[in-house]
N, C-alpha and C. Protein backbone atom coordinates (compact mmCIF):
# COMPACT_ATOMS: atom_id res chain seq x y z
N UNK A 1 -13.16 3.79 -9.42
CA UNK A 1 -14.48 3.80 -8.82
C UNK A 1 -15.41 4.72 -9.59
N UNK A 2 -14.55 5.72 -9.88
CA UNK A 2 -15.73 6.78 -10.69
C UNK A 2 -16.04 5.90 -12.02
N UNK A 3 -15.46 5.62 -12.84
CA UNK A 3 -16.36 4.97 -13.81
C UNK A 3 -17.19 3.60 -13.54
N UNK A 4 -16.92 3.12 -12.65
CA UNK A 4 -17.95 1.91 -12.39
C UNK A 4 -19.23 2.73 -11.78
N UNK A 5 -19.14 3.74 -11.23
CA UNK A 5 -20.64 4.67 -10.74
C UNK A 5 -21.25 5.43 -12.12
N UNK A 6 -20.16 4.89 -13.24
CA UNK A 6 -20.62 6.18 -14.36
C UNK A 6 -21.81 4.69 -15.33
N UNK A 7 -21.54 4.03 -14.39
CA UNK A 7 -22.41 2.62 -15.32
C UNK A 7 -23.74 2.92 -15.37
N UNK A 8 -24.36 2.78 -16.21
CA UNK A 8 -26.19 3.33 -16.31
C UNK A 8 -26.99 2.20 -16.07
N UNK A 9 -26.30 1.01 -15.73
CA UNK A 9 -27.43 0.04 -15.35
C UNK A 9 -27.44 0.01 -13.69
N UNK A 10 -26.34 0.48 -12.90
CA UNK A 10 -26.51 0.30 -11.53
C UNK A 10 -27.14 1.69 -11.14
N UNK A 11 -27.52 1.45 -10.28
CA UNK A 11 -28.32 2.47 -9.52
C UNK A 11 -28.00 2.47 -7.71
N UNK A 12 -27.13 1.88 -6.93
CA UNK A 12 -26.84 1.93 -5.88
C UNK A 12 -25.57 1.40 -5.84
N UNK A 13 -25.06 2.29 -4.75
CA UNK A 13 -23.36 1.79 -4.29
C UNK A 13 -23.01 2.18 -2.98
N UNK A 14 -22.20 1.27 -2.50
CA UNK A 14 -21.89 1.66 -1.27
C UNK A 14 -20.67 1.97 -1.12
N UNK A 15 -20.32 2.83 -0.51
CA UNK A 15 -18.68 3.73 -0.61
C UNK A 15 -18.19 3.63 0.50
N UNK A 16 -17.39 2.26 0.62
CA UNK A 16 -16.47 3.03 1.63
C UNK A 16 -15.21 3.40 1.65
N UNK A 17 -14.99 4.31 1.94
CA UNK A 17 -13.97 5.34 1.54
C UNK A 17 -14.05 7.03 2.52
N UNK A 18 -13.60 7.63 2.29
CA UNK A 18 -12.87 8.87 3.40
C UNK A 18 -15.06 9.31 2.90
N UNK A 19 -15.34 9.97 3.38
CA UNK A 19 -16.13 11.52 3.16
C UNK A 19 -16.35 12.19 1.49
N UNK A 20 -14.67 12.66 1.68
CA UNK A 20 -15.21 13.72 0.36
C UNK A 20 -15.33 12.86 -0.69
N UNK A 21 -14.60 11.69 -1.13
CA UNK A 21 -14.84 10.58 -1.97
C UNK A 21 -16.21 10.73 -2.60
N UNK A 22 -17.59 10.20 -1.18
CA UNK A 22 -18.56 9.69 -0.84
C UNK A 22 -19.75 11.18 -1.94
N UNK A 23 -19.10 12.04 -0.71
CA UNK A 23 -19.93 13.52 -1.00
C UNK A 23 -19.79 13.81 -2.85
N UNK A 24 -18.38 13.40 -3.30
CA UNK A 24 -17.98 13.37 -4.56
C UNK A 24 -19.06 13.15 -5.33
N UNK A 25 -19.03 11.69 -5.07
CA UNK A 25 -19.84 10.89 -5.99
C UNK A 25 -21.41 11.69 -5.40
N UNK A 26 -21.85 11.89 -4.61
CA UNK A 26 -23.20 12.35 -4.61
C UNK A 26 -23.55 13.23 -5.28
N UNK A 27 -22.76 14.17 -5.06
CA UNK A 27 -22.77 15.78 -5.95
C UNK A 27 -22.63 15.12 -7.62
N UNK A 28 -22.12 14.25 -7.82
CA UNK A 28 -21.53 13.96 -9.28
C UNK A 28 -22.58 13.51 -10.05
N UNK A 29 -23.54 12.25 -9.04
CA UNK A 29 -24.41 11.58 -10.00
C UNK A 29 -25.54 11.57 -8.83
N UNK A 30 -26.13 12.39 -9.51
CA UNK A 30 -27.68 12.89 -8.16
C UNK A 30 -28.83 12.01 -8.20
N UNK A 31 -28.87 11.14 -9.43
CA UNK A 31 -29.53 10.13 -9.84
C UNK A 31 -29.16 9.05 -9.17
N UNK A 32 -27.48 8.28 -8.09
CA UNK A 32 -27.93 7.48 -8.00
C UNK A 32 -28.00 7.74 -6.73
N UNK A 33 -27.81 6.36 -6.31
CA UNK A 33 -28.14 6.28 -4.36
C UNK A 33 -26.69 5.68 -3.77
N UNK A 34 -26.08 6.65 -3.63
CA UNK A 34 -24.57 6.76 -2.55
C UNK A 34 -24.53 6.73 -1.27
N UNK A 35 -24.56 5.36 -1.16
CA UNK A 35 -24.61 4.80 0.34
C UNK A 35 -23.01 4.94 0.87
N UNK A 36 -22.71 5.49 1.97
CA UNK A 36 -21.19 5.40 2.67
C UNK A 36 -21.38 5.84 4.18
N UNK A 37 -20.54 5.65 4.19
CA UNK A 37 -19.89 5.37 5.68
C UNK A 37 -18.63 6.93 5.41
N UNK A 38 -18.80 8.02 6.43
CA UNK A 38 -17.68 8.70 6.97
C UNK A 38 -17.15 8.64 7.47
N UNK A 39 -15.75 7.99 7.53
CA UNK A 39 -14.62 7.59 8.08
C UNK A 39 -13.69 8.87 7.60
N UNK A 40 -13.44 9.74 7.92
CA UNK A 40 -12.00 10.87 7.99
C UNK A 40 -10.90 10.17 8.78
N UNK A 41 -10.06 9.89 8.10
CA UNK A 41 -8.88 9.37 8.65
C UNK A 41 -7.67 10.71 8.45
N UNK A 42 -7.33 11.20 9.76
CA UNK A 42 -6.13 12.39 9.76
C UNK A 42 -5.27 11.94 9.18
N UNK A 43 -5.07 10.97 9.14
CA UNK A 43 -3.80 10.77 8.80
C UNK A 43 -3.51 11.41 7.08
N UNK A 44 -4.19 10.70 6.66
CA UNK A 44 -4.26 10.62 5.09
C UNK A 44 -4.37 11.84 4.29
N UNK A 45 -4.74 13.05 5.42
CA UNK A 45 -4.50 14.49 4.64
C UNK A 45 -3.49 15.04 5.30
N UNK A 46 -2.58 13.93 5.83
CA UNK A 46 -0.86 14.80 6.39
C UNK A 46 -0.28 14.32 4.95
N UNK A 47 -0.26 13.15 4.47
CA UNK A 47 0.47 12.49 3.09
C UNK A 47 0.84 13.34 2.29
N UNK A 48 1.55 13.72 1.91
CA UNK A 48 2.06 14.82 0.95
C UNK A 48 2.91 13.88 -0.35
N UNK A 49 2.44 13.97 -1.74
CA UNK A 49 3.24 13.26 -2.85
C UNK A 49 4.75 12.58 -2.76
N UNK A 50 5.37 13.89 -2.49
CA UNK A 50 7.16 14.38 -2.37
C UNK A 50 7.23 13.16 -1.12
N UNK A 51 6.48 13.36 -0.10
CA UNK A 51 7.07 11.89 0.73
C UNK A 51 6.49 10.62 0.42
N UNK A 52 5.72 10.03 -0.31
CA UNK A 52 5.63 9.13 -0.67
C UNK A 52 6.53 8.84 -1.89
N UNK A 53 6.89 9.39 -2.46
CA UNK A 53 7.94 9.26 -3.08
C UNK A 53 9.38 8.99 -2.37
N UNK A 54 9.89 9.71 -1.81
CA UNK A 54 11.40 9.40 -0.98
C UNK A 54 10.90 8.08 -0.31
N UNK A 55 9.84 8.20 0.18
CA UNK A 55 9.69 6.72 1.16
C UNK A 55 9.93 5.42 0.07
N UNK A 56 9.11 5.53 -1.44
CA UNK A 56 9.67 4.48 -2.08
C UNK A 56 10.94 4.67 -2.50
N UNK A 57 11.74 5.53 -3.09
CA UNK A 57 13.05 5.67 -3.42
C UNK A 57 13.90 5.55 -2.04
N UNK A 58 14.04 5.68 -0.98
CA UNK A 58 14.91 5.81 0.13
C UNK A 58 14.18 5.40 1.55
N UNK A 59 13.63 4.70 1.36
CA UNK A 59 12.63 4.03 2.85
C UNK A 59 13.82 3.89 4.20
N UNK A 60 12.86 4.38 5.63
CA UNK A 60 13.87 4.40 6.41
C UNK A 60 13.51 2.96 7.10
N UNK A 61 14.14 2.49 8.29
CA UNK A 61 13.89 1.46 8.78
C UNK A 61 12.19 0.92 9.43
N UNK A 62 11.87 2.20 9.39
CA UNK A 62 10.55 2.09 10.25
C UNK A 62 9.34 2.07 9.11
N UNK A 63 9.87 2.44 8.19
CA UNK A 63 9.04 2.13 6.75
C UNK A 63 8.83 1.31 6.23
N UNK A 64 9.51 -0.20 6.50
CA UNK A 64 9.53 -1.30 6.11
C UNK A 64 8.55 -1.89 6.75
N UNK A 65 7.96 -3.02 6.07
CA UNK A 65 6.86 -3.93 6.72
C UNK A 65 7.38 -5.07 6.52
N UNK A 66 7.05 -5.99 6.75
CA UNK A 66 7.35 -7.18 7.00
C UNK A 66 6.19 -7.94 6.96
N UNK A 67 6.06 -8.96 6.11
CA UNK A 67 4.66 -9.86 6.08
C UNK A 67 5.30 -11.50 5.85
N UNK A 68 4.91 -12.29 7.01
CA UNK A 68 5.12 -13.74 6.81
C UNK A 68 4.69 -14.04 5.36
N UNK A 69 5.24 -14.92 4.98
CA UNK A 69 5.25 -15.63 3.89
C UNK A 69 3.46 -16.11 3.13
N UNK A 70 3.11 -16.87 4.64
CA UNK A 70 2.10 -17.62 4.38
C UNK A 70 1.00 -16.24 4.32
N UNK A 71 0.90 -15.48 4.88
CA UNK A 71 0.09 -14.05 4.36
C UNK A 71 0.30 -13.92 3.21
N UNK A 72 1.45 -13.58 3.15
CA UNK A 72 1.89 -12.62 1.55
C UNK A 72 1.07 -13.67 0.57
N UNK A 73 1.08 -14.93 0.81
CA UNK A 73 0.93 -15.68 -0.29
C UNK A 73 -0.94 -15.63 -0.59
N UNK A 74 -1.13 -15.86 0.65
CA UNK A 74 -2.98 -15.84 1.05
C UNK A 74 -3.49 -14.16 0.31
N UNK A 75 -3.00 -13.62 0.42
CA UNK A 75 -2.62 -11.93 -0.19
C UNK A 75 -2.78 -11.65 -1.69
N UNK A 76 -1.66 -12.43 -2.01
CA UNK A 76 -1.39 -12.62 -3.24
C UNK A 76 -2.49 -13.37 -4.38
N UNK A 77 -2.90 -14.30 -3.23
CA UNK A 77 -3.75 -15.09 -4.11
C UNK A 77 -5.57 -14.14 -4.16
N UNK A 78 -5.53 -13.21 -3.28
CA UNK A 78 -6.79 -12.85 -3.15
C UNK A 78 -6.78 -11.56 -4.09
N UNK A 79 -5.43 -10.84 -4.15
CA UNK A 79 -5.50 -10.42 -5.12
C UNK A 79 -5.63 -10.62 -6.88
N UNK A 80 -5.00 -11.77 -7.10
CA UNK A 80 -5.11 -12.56 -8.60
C UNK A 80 -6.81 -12.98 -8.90
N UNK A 81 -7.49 -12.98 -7.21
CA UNK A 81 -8.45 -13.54 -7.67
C UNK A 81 -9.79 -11.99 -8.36
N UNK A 82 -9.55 -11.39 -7.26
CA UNK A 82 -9.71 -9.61 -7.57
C UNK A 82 -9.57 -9.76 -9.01
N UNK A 83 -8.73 -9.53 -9.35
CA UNK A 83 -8.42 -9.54 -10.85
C UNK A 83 -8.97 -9.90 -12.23
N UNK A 84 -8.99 -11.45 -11.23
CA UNK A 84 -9.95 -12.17 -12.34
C UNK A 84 -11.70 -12.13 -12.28
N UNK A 85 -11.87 -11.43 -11.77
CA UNK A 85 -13.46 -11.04 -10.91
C UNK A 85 -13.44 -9.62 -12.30
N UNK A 86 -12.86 -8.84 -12.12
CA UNK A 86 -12.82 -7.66 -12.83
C UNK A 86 -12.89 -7.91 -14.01
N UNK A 87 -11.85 -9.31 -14.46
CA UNK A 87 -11.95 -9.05 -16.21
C UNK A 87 -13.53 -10.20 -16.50
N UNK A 88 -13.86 -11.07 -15.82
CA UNK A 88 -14.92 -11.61 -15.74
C UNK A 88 -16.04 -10.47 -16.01
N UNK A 89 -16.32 -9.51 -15.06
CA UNK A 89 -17.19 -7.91 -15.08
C UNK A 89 -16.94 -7.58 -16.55
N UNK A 90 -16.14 -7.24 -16.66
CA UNK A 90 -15.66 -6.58 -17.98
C UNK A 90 -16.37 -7.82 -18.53
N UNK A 91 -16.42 -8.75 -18.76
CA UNK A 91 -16.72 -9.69 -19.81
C UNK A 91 -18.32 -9.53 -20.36
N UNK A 92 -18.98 -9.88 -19.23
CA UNK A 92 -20.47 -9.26 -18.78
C UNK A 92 -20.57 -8.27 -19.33
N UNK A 93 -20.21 -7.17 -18.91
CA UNK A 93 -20.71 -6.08 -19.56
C UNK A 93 -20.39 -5.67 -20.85
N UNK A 94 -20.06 -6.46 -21.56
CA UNK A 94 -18.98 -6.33 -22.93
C UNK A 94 -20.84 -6.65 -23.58
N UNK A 95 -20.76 -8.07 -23.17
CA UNK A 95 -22.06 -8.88 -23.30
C UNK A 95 -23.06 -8.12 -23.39
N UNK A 96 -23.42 -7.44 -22.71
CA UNK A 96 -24.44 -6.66 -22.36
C UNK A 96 -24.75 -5.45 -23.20
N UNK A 97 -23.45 -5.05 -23.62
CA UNK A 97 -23.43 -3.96 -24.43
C UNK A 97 -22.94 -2.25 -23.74
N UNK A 98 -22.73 -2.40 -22.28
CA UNK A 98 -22.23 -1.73 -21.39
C UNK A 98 -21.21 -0.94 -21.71
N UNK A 99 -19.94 -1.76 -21.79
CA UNK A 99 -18.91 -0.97 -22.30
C UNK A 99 -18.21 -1.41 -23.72
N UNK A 100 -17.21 -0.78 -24.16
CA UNK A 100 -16.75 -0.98 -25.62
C UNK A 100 -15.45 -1.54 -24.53
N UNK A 101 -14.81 -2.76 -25.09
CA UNK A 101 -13.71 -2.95 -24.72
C UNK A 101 -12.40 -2.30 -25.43
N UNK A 102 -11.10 -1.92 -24.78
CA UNK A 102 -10.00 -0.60 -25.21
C UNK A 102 -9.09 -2.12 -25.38
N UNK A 103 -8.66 -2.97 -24.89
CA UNK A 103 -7.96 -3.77 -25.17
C UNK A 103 -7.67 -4.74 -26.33
């Protein structure tokens, strides 16, 4: 997210995401216009590294999710499409003269 706000042709974004994210980006780039929403979710500052880690190496029963098929797949596909949206962007702005492509 931070380098798509570091783009010099946009000038507005909307953040949604926790607070300090939001405040981040304001303090960061005073020039643009950081639209968000404060949502603090507790939870997410109990998360500690070390357990997200054991949870992927050693997950207990209650850690597991479970997603029907026909989701996972509807999921799956919205993500590939994500994807291809991004390298499309990237393409554009290649065009444009925006960014240097690393690939």
């Amino acid at each position: 997210m931070l380098n798509y706000v570091r783009d010099p042709d946009a000038k507005t974004f909307m953040m949604l995401t926790e607070c300090g994210l939001t405040d981040r980006f304001k303090a960061e780039f005073p020039g643009k216009e950081i639209v968000g929403t404060c949502i603090l979710c507790p939870y997410m500052k109990e998360i500690q590294l070390a357990d997200v880690l054991k949870a992927l190496k050693d997950p207990t029963p209650e850690q597991y999710v479970e997603i029907h098929p026909d989701i996972a797949d509807r999921a799956r596909a919205s993500l590939g499409r994500m994807f291809e949206l991004e390298e499309e962007g990237k393409k554009i702005l290649q065009l444009r003269g925006s960014i240097a492509m690393t690939s």
